[in-house]
C-alpha atoms as a PDB file:
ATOM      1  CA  UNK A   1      65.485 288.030  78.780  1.00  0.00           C
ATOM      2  CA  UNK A   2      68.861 289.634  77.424  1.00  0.00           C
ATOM      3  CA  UNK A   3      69.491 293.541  78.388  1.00  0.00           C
ATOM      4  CA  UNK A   4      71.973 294.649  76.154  1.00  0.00           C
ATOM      5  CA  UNK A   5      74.003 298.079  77.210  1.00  0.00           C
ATOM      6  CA  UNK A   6      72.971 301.277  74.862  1.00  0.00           C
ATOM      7  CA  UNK A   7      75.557 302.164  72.603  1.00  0.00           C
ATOM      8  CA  UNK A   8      75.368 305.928  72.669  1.00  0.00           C
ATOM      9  CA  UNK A   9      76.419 307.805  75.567  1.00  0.00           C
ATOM     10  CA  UNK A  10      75.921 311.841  76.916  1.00  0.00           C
ATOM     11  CA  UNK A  11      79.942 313.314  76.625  1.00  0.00           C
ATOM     12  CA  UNK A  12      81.147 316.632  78.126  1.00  0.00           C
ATOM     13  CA  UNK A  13      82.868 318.856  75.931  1.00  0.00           C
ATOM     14  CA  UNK A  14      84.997 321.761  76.596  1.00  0.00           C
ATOM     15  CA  UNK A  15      84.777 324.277  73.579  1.00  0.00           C
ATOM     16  CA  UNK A  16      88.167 325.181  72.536  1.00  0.00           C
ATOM     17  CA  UNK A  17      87.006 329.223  71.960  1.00  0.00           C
ATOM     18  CA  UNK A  18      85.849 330.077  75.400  1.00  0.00           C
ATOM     19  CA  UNK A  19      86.334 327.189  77.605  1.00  0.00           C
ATOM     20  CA  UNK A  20      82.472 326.387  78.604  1.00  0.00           C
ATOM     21  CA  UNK A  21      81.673 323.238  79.698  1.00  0.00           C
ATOM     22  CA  UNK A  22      78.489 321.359  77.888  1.00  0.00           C
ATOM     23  CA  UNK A  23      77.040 318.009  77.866  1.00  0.00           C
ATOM     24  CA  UNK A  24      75.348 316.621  75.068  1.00  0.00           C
ATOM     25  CA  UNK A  25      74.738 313.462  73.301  1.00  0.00           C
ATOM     26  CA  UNK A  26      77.208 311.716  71.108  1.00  0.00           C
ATOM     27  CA  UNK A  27      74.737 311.071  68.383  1.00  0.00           C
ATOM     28  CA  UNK A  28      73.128 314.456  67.637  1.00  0.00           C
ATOM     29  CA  UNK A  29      70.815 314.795  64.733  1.00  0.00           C
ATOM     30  CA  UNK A  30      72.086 318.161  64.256  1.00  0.00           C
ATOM     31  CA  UNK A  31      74.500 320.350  64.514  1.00  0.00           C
ATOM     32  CA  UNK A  32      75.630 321.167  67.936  1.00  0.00           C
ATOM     33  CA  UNK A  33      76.555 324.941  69.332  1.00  0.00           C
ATOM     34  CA  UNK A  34      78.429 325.810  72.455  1.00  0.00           C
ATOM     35  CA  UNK A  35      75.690 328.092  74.403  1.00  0.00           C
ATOM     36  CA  UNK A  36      78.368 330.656  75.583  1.00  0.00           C
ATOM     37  CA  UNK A  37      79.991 331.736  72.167  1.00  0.00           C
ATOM     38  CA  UNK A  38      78.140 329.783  68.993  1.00  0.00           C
ATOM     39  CA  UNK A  39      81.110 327.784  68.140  1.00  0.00           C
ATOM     40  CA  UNK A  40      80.298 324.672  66.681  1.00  0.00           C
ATOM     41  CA  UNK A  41      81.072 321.925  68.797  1.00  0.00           C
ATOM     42  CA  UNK A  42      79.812 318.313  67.395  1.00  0.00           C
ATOM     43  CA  UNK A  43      78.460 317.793  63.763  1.00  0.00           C
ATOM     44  CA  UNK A  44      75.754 314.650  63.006  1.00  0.00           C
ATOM     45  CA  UNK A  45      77.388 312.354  60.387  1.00  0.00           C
ATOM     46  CA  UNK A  46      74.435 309.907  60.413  1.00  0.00           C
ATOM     47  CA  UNK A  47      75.374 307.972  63.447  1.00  0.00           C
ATOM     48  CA  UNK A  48      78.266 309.433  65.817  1.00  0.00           C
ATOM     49  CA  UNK A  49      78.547 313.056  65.297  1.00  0.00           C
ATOM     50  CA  UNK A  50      81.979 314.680  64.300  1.00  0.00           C
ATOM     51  CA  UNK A  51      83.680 315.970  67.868  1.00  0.00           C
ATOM     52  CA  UNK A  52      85.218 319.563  67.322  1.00  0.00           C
ATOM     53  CA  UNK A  53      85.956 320.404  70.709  1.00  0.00           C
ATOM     54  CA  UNK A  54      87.823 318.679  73.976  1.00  0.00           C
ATOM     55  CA  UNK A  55      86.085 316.225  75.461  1.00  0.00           C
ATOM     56  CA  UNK A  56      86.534 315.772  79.161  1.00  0.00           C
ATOM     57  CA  UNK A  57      84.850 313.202  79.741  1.00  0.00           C
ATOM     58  CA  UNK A  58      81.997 309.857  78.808  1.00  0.00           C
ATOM     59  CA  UNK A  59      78.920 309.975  81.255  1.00  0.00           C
ATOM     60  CA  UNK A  60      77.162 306.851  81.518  1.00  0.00           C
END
């Protein structure tokens, strides 16, 4: 049986307006808000979403 590696991944962001940390997946189905201020930090474009923030790092 072949086990094949998932292709989508949880990221950490860093939002560029108030510098919270957040983790969230790097195919959302909608858009994605930073929980501190409401900026918006990753926007779905039907597969991976649109990063608008820094991303620190790819959690596997």
């Amino acid at each position: 049986m072949k086990t094949s590696n998932p292709k989508s991944k949880f990221m950490k962001l860093r939002c560029s307006k108030c510098k919270n940390e957040q983790i969230v997946f790097n195919k959302p189905s909608s858009k994605v808000k930073c929980l501190v201020c409401g900026v918006s930090i990753l926007e779905p474009l039907g597969g991976k979403g649109k990063v608008k923030a820094q991303i620190l790092e790819v959690v596997d």
